[in-house]
Each structure stands twice: as structure tokens, then as C-alpha cells.
C-alpha atoms as a PDB file:
ATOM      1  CA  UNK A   1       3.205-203.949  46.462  1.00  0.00           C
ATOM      2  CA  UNK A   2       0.306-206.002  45.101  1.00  0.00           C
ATOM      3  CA  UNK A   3      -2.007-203.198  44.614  1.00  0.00           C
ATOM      4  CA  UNK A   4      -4.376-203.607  47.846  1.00  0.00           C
ATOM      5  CA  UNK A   5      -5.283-200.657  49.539  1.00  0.00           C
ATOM      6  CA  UNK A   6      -4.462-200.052  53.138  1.00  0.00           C
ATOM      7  CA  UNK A   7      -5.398-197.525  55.471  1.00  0.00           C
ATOM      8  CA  UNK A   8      -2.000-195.679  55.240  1.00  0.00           C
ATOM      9  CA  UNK A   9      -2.330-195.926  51.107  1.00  0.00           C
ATOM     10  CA  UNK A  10      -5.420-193.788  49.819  1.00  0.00           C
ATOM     11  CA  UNK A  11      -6.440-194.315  46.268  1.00  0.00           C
ATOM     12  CA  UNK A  12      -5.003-192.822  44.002  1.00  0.00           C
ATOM     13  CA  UNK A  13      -7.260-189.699  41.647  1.00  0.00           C
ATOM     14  CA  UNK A  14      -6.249-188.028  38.361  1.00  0.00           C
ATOM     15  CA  UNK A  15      -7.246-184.842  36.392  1.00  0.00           C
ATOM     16  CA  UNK A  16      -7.873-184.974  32.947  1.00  0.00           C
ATOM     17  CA  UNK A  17      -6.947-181.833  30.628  1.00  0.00           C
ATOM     18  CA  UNK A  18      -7.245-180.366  26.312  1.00  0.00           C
ATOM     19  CA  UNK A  19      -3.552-181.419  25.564  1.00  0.00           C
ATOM     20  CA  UNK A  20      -4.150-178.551  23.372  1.00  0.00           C
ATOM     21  CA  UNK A  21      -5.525-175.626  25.362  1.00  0.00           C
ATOM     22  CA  UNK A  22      -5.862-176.960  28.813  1.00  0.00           C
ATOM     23  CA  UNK A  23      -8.896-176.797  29.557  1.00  0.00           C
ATOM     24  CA  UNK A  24     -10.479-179.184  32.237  1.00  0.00           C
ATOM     25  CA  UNK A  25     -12.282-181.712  30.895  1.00  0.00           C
ATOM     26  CA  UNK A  26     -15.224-184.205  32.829  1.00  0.00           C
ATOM     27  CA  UNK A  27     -14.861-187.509  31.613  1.00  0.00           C
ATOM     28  CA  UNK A  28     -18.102-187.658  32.407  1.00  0.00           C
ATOM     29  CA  UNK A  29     -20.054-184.542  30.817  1.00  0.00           C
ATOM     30  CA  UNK A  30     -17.906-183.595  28.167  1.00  0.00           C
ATOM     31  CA  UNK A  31     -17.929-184.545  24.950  1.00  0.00           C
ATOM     32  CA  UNK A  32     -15.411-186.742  23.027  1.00  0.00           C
ATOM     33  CA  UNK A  33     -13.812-183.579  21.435  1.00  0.00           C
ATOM     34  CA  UNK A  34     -12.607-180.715  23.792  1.00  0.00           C
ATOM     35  CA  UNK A  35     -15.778-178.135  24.312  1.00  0.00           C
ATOM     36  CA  UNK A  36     -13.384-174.980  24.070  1.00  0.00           C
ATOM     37  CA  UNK A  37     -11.003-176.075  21.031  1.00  0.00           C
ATOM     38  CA  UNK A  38     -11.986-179.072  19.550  1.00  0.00           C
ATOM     39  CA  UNK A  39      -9.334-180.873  19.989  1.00  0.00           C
ATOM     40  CA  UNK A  40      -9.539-184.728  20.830  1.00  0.00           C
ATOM     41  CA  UNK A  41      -6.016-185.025  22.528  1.00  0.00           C
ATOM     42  CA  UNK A  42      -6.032-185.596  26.509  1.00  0.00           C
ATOM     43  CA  UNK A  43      -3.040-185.163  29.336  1.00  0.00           C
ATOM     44  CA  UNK A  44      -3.904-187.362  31.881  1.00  0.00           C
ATOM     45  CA  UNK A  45      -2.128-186.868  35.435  1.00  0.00           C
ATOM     46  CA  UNK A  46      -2.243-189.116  38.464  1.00  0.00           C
ATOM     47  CA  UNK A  47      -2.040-187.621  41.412  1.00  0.00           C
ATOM     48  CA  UNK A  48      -0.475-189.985  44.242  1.00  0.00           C
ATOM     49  CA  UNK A  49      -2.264-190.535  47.434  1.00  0.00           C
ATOM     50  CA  UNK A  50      -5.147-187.629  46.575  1.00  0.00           C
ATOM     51  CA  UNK A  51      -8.329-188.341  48.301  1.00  0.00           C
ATOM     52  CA  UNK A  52     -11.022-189.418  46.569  1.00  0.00           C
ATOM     53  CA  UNK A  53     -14.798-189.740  46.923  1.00  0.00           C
ATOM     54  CA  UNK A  54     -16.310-193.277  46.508  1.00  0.00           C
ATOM     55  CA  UNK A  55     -18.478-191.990  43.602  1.00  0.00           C
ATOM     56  CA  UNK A  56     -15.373-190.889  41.542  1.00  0.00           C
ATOM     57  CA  UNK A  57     -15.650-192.135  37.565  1.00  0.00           C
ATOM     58  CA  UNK A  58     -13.659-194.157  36.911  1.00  0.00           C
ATOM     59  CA  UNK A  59     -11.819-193.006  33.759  1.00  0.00           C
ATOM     60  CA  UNK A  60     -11.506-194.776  30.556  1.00  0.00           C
ATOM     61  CA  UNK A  61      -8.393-194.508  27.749  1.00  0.00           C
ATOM     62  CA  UNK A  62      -9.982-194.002  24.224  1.00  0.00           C
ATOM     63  CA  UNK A  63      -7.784-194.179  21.523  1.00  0.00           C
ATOM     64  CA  UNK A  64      -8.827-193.891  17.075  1.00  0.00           C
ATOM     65  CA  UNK A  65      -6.563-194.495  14.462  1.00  0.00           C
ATOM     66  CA  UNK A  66      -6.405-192.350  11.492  1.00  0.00           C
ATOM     67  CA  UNK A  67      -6.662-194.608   8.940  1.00  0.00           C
ATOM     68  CA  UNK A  68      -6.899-191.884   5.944  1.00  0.00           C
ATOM     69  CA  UNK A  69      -3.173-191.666   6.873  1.00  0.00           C
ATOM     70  CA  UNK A  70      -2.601-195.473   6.065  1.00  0.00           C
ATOM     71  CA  UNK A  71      -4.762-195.459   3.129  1.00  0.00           C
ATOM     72  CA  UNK A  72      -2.706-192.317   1.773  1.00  0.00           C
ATOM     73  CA  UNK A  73       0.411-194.066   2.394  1.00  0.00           C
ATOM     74  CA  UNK A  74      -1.137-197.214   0.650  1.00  0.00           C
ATOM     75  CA  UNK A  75      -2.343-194.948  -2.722  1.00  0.00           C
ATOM     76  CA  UNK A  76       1.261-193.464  -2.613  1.00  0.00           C
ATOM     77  CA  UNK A  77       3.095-197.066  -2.865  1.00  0.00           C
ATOM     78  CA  UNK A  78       1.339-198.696  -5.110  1.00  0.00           C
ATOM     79  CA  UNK A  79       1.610-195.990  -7.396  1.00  0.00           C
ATOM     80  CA  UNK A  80       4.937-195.988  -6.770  1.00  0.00           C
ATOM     81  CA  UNK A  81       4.937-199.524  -7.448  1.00  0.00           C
ATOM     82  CA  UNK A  82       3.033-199.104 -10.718  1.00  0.00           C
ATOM     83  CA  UNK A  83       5.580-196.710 -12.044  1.00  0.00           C
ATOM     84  CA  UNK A  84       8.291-199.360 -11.452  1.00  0.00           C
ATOM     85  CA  UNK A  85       6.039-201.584 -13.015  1.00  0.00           C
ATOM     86  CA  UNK A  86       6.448-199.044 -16.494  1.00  0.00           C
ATOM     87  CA  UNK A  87      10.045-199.018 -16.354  1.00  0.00           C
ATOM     88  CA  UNK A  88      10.521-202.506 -16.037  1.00  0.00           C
ATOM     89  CA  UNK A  89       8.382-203.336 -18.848  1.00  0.00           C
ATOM     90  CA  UNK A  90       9.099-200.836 -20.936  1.00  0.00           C
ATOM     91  CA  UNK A  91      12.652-202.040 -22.281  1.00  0.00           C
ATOM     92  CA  UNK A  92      10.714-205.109 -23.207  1.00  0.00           C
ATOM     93  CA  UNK A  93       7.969-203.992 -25.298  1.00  0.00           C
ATOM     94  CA  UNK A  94       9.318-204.841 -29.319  1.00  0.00           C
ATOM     95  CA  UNK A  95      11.592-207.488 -28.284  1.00  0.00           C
ATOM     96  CA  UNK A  96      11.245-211.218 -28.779  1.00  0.00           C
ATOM     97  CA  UNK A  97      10.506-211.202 -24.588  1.00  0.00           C
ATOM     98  CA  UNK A  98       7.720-209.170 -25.596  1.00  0.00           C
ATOM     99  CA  UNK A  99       5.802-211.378 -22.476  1.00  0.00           C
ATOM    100  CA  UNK A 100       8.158-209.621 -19.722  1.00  0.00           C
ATOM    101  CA  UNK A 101       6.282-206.313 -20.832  1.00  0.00           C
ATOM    102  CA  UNK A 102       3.007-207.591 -20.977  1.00  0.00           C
ATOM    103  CA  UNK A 103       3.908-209.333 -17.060  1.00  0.00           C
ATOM    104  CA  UNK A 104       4.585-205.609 -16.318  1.00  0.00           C
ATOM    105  CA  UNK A 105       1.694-204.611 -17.738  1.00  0.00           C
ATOM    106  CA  UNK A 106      -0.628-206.936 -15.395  1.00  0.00           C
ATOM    107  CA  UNK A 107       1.688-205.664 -12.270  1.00  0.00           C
ATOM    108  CA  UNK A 108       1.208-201.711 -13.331  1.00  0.00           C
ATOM    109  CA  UNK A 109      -2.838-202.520 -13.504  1.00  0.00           C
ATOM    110  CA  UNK A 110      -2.959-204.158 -10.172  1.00  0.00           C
ATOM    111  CA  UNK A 111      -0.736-201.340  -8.496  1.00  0.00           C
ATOM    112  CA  UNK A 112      -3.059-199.169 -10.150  1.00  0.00           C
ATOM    113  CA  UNK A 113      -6.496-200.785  -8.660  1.00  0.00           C
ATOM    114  CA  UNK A 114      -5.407-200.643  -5.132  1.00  0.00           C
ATOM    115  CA  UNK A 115      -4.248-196.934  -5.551  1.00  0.00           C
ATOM    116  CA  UNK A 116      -7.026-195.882  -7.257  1.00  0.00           C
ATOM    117  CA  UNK A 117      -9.007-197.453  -4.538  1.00  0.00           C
ATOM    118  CA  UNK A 118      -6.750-196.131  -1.708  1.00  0.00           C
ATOM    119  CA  UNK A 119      -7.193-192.994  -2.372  1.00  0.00           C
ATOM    120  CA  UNK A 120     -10.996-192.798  -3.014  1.00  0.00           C
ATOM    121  CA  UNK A 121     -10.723-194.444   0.918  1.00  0.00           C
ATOM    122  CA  UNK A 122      -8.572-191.631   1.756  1.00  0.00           C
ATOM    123  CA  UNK A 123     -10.873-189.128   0.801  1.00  0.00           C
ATOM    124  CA  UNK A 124     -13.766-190.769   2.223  1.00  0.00           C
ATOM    125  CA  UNK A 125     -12.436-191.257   5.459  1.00  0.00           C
ATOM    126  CA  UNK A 126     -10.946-187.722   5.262  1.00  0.00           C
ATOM    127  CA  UNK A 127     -13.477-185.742   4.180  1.00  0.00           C
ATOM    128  CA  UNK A 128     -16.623-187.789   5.170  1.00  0.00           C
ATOM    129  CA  UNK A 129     -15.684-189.361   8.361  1.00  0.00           C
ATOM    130  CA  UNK A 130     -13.136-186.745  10.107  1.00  0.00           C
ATOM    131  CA  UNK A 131     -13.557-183.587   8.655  1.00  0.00           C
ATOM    132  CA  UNK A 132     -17.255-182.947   7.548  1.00  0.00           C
ATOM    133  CA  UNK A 133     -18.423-183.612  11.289  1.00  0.00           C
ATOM    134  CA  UNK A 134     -16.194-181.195  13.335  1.00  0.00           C
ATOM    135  CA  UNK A 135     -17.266-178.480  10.509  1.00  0.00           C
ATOM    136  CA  UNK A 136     -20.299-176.323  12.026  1.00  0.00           C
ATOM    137  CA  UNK A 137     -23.221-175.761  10.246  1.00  0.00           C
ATOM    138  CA  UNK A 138     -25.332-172.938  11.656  1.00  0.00           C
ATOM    139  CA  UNK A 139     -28.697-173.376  12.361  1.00  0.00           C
ATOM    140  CA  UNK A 140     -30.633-170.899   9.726  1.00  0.00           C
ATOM    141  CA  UNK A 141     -28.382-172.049   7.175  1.00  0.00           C
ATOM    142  CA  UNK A 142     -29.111-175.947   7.863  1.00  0.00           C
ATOM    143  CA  UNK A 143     -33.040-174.960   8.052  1.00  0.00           C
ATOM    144  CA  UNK A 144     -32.411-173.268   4.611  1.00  0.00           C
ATOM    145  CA  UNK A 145     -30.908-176.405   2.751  1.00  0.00           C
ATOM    146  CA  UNK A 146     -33.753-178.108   4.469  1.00  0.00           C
ATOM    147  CA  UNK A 147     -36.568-175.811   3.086  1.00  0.00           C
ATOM    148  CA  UNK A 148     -34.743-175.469  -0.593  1.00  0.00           C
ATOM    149  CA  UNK A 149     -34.347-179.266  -0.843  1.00  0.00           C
ATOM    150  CA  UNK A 150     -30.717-179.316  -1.158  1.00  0.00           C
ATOM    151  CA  UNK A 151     -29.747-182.677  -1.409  1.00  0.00           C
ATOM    152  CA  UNK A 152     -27.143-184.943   0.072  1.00  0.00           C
ATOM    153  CA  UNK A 153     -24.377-184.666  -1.950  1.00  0.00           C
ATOM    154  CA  UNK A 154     -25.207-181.084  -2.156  1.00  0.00           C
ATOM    155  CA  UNK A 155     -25.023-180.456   1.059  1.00  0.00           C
ATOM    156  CA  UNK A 156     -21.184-182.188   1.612  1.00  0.00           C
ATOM    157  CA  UNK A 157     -20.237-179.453  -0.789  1.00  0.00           C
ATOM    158  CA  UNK A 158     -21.847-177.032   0.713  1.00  0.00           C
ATOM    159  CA  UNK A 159     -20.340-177.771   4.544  1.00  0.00           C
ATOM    160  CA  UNK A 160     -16.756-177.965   2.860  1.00  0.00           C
ATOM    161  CA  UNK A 161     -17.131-174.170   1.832  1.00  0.00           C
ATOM    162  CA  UNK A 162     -18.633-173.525   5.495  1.00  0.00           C
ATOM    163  CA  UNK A 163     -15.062-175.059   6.572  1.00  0.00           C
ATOM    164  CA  UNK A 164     -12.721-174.352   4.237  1.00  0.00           C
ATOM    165  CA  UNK A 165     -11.221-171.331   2.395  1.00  0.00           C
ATOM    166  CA  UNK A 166     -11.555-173.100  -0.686  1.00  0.00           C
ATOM    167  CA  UNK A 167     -12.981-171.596  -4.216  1.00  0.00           C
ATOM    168  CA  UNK A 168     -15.434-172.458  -6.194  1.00  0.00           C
ATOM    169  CA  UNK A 169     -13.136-173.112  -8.849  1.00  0.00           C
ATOM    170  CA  UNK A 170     -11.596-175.777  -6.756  1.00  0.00           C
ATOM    171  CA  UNK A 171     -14.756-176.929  -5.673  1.00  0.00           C
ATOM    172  CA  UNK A 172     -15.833-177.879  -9.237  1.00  0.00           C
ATOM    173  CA  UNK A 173     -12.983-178.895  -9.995  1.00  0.00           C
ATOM    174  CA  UNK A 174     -13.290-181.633  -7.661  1.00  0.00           C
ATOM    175  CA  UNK A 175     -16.884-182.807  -8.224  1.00  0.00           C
ATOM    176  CA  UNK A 176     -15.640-183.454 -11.585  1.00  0.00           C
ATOM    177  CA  UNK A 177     -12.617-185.451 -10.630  1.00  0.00           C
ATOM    178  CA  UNK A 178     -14.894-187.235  -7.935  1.00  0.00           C
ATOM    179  CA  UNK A 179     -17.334-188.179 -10.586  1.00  0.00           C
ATOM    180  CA  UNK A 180     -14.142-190.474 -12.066  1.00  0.00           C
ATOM    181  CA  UNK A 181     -12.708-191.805  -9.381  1.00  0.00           C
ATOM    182  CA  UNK A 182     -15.452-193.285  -7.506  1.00  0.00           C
ATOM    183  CA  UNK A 183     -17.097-194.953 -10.378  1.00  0.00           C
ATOM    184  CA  UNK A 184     -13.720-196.108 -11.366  1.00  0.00           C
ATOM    185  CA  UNK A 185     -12.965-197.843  -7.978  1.00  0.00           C
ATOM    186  CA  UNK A 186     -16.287-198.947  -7.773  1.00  0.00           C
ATOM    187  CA  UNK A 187     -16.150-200.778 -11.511  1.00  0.00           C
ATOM    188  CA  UNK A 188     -13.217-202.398  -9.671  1.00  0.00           C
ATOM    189  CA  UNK A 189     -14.602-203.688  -6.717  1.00  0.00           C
ATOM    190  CA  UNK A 190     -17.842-204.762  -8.319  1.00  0.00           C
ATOM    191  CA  UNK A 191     -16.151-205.424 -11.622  1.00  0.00           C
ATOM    192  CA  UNK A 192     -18.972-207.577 -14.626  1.00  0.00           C
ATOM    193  CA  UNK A 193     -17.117-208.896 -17.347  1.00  0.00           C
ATOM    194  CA  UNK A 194     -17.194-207.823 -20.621  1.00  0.00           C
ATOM    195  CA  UNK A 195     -15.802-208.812 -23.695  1.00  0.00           C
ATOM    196  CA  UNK A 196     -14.663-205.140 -25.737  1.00  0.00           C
ATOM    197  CA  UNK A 197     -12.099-203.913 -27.921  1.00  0.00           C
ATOM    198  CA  UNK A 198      -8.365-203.108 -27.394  1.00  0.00           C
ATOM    199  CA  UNK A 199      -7.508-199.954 -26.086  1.00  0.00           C
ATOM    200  CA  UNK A 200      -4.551-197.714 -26.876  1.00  0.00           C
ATOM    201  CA  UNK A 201      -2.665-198.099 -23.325  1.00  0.00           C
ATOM    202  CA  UNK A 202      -0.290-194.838 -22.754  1.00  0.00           C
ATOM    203  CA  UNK A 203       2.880-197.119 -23.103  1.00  0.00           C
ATOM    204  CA  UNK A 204       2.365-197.368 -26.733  1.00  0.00           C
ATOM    205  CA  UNK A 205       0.434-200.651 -27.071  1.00  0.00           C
ATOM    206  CA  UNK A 206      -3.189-201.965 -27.537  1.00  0.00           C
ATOM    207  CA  UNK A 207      -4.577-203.979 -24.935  1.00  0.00           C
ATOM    208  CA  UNK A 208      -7.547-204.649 -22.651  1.00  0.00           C
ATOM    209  CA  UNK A 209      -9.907-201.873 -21.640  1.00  0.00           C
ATOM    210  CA  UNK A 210      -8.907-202.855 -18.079  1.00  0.00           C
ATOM    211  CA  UNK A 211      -5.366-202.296 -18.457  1.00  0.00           C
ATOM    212  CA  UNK A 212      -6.018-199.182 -19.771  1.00  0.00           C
ATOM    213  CA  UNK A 213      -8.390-197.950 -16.630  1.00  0.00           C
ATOM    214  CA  UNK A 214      -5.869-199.223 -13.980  1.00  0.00           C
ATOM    215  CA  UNK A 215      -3.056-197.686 -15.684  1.00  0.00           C
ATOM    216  CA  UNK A 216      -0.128-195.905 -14.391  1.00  0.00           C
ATOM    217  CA  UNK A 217      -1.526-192.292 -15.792  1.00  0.00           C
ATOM    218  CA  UNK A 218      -5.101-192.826 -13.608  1.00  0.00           C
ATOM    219  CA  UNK A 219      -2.926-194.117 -10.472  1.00  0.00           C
ATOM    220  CA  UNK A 220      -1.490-190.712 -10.391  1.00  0.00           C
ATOM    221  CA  UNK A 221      -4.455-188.940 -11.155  1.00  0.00           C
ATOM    222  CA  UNK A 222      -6.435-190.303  -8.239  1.00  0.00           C
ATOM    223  CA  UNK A 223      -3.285-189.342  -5.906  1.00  0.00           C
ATOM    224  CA  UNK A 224      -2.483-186.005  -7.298  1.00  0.00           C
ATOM    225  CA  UNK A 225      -6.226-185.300  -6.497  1.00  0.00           C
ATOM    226  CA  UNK A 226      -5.862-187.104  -2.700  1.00  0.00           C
ATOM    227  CA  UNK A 227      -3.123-184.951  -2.322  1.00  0.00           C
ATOM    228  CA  UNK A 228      -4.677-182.019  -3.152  1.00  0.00           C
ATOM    229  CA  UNK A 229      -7.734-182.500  -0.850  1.00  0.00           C
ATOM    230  CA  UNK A 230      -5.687-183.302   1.971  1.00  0.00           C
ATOM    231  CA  UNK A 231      -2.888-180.230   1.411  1.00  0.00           C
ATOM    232  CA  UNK A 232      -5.768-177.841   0.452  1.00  0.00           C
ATOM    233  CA  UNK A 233      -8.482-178.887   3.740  1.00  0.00           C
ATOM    234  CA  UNK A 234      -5.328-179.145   6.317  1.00  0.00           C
ATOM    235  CA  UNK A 235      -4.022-175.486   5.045  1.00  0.00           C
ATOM    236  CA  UNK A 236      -6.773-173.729   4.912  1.00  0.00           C
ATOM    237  CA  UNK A 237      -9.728-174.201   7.468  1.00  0.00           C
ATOM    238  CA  UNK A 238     -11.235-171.288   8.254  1.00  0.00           C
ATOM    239  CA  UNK A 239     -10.462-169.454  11.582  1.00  0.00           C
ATOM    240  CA  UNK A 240     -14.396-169.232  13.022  1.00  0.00           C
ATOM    241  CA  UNK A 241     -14.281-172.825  12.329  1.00  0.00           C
ATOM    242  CA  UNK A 242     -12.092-174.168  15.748  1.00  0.00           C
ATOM    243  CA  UNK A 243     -13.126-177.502  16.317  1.00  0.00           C
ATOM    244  CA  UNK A 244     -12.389-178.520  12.623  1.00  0.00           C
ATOM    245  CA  UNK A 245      -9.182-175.716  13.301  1.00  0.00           C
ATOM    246  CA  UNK A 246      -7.726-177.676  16.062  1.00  0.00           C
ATOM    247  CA  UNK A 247      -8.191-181.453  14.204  1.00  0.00           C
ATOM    248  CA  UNK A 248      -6.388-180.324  11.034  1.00  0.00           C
ATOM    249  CA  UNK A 249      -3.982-178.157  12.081  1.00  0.00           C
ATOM    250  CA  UNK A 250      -2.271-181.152  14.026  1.00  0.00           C
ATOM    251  CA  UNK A 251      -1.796-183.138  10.824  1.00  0.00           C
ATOM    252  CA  UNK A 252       0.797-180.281   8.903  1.00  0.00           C
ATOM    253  CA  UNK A 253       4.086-182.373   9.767  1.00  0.00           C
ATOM    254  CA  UNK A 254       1.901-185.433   8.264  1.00  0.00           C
ATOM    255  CA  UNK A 255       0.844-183.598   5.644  1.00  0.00           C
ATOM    256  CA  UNK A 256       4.582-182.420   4.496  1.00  0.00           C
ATOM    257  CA  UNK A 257       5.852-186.087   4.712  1.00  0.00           C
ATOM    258  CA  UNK A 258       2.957-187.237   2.499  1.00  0.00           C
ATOM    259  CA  UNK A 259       3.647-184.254   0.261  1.00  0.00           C
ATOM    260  CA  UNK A 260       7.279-185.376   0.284  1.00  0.00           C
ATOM    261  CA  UNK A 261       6.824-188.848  -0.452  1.00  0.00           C
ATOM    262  CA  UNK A 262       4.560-187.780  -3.692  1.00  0.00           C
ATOM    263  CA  UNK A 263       6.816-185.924  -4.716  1.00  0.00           C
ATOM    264  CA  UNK A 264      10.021-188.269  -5.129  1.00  0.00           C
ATOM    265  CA  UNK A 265       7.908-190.630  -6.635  1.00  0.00           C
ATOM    266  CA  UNK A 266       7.445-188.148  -9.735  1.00  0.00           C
ATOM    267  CA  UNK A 267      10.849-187.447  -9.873  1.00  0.00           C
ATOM    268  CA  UNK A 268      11.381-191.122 -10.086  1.00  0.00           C
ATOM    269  CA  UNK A 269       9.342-191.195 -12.830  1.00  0.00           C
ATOM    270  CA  UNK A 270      10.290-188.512 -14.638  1.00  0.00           C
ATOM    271  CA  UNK A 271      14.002-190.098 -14.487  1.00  0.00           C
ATOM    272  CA  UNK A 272      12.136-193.029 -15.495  1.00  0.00           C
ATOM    273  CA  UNK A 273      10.831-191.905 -18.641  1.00  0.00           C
ATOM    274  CA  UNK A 274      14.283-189.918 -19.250  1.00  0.00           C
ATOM    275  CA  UNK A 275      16.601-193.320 -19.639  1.00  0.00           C
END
């Protein structure tokens, strides 16, 4: 069958339903995200020799990759990988191969960039890019921030509490850890050189301010805080809330694997630090 269409073979038509809560959806009208749940997933069936009108759509296969997933992954690696770095240097450290500790050194700070830098993308891409968008803002209260003069940054913090059952405790408690890692990646990424002093470096050495910033101690500061984004925003969205509901709420399996993988790298380094 080369695909030509006789008389005795009509084309062939499909439907197009919310793979979560099967509602019909126009390819056509509708909006990327399902109009009753939110939900970007499709079920697409064919129907076999249905009749069709010549002005049918045709229909298009979308697909998005969520990359906050990869660069979660990426943040938990090299972390682990800078933690390996530690031990392996560590033996080394007042021997006369003193230069195999400060190798591991170099190999725990450059670990320690990409994580640090992973997991600010995480959160951006997270937060910024998937989240903050399906998270509804009503009307009066987006004319108030308007009128009040609520800025930008502000207002980010602001829509996350419209989303998500999360305190204000929390909430603080993550402007101030934002306000370190984002300056931190970005000294990486648009690093100036600087001569400066030596630095005590948490292995029990002096050495260059840089080794110190990248270290294995800020690598797991930066993911203990992307964790704690993603398991607090996936957990608890609130209920009214069902297009940012029905994206989250897909993501728990994710979010335990993630979770798991953290956590056996800190019991890897607390063995570690044990021998």
C-alpha cells in the first residue's frame, strides 16, 4: 500500500483528547495546555476509514523537553563528583604527594562550578519558565501590584505564594539563599581576575579564593536548596490552582528519584568523611 487514496479507501480522521481528564480538545482553538485541567498531555486516536471533510486541520505532534530535570540530574553528579573529588584528595594532603591533593582540589572546584550552575538553571527553568506561568494571578490582585509599584522580582514572590502552600518563613528563606547562588554562578560565568589572599578551604588548607567558592560545602548548598524548591513546589500547589495542579503533580515519581539520588550521595559522603 503506497499511501494513495482510492475511492474504496477514505482518509483516514483522528480525535484528540486531555490524557489527563479527557476532555476534547480542538487543535485548532484550544490552547497549548488543556482548558479544563491544565494539563499539556494529549491521546491521539486514528480512526480508520472515518469520513472526513476537506477543510479538516491537519494536526500537528508538539513535543517539550523538561530540561530542569536534566539540569537537576547534572547539579546532582557533579556534586557527586566533587565529593569523590574530597576523598580522593584527602589521604594526600600532608604527604610528600601533597600535588595529588591539590589535583583533587582543582577537580572538587570544577565539579563544584557546574553544580552550582546546574542548579541555579534548575531553578530558573523550574520556577521561571514552567511553573510561574501556569500559576493564576487574579485580576484585582495583578491591578494592585500594578498600582503599589511592586516590582519584578517582587512580584515572582508574590505569584509563588498565589501557587503554592508555602510560608513565609520558607519564602525568606529562599530570597536569601537566592541572593548567593545566583551571584555565585554568575561570578563564574563572567568570572574578572583578581589577585587576593588565601582562603581557609573546609579541607583544612589555605588556598585560592576560587577554590574556596566552588567548593564541595557550596556544591551541596546550591542542591540541598534545588531540592528543596522542587520537593516543596511539586508537593504542595494549592488546590484552586489546577492548571499549575495538573503540571506538577505529574512530576512526584521524578521528584522521589531525584530525592533518592540526593540522598545516597550524602550517605556517600558521610562514609566518606567516616574512613
Amino acid at each position: 500500500m503506497d499511501g494513495t487514496l482510492t475511492d474504496e479507501e477514505p482518509p483516514m480522521a483522528s480525535s484528540i483528547v486531555c490524557a489527563s481528564c479527557g476532555a476534547k480538545i480542538n487543535p485548532v482553538t484550544d490552547p497549548s495546555i488543556c482548558p479544563v485541567c491544565g494539563s499539556g498531555d494529549r491521546q491521539i486516536t486514528v480512526h480508520d476509514y472515518a469520513k472526513i471533510d476537506s477543510h479538516e486541520t491537519t494536526v500537528s505532534v508538539l513535543s517539550t523537553m523538561h530540561l530542569w530535570i536534566a539540569w537537576t540530574e547534572i547539579a546532582l553528579e557533579q556534586t557527586q563528583a566533587a565529593s569523590e573529588a574530597r576523598s580522593r584528595g584527602l589521604p594526600y594532603r600532608s604527604t610528600d604527594q601533597s600535588h595529588l591533593f591539590a589535583a583533587a582540589l582543582h577537580d572538587e572546584m570544577k565539579a563544584s562550578m557546574v553544580a552550582i550552575a546546574a542548579a541555579a538553571c534548575a531553578i530558573d527553568a523550574f520556577l521561571k519558565k514552567a511553573v510561574q506561568k501556569r500559576i493564576q494571578v487574579p485580576d484585582t490582585t495583578a491591578e494592585e501590584w500594578t498600582t503599589d509599584g511592586i516590582g519584578r522580582m517582587a512580584r515572582f514572590w508574590k505569584t509563588l505564594q498565589l501557587g503554592f502552600d508555602v510560608g513565609e518563613d520558607k519564602v525568606q528563606r529562599w530570597q536569601t539563599e537566592f541572593d548567593w547562588l545566583y551571584p555565585t554562578r554568575n561570578k563564574a560565568v563572567h568570572f574578572e581576575e583578581v589577585q587576593s589572599g588565601l582562603l581557609p578551604h573546609p579541607s583544612g588548607t589555605n588556598t585560592a579564593p576560587e577554590l574556596v567558592t566552588y567548593s564541595l560545602e557550596e556544591a551541596e548548598r546550591a542542591v540541598d536548596l534545588l531540592i528543596d524548591v522542587l520537593k516543596t513546589c511539586i508537593q504542595n500547589p494549592k488546590p484552586e490552582q489546577r492548571q499549575l495542579v495538573a503540571y506538577v503533580t505529574r512530576f512526584e515519581v521524578e521528584l522521589a528519584r531525584l530525592s533518592e539520588k540526593r540522598a545516597q550521595a550524602v550517605e556517600f559522603l558521610s562514609d566518606g568523611s567516616q574512613s
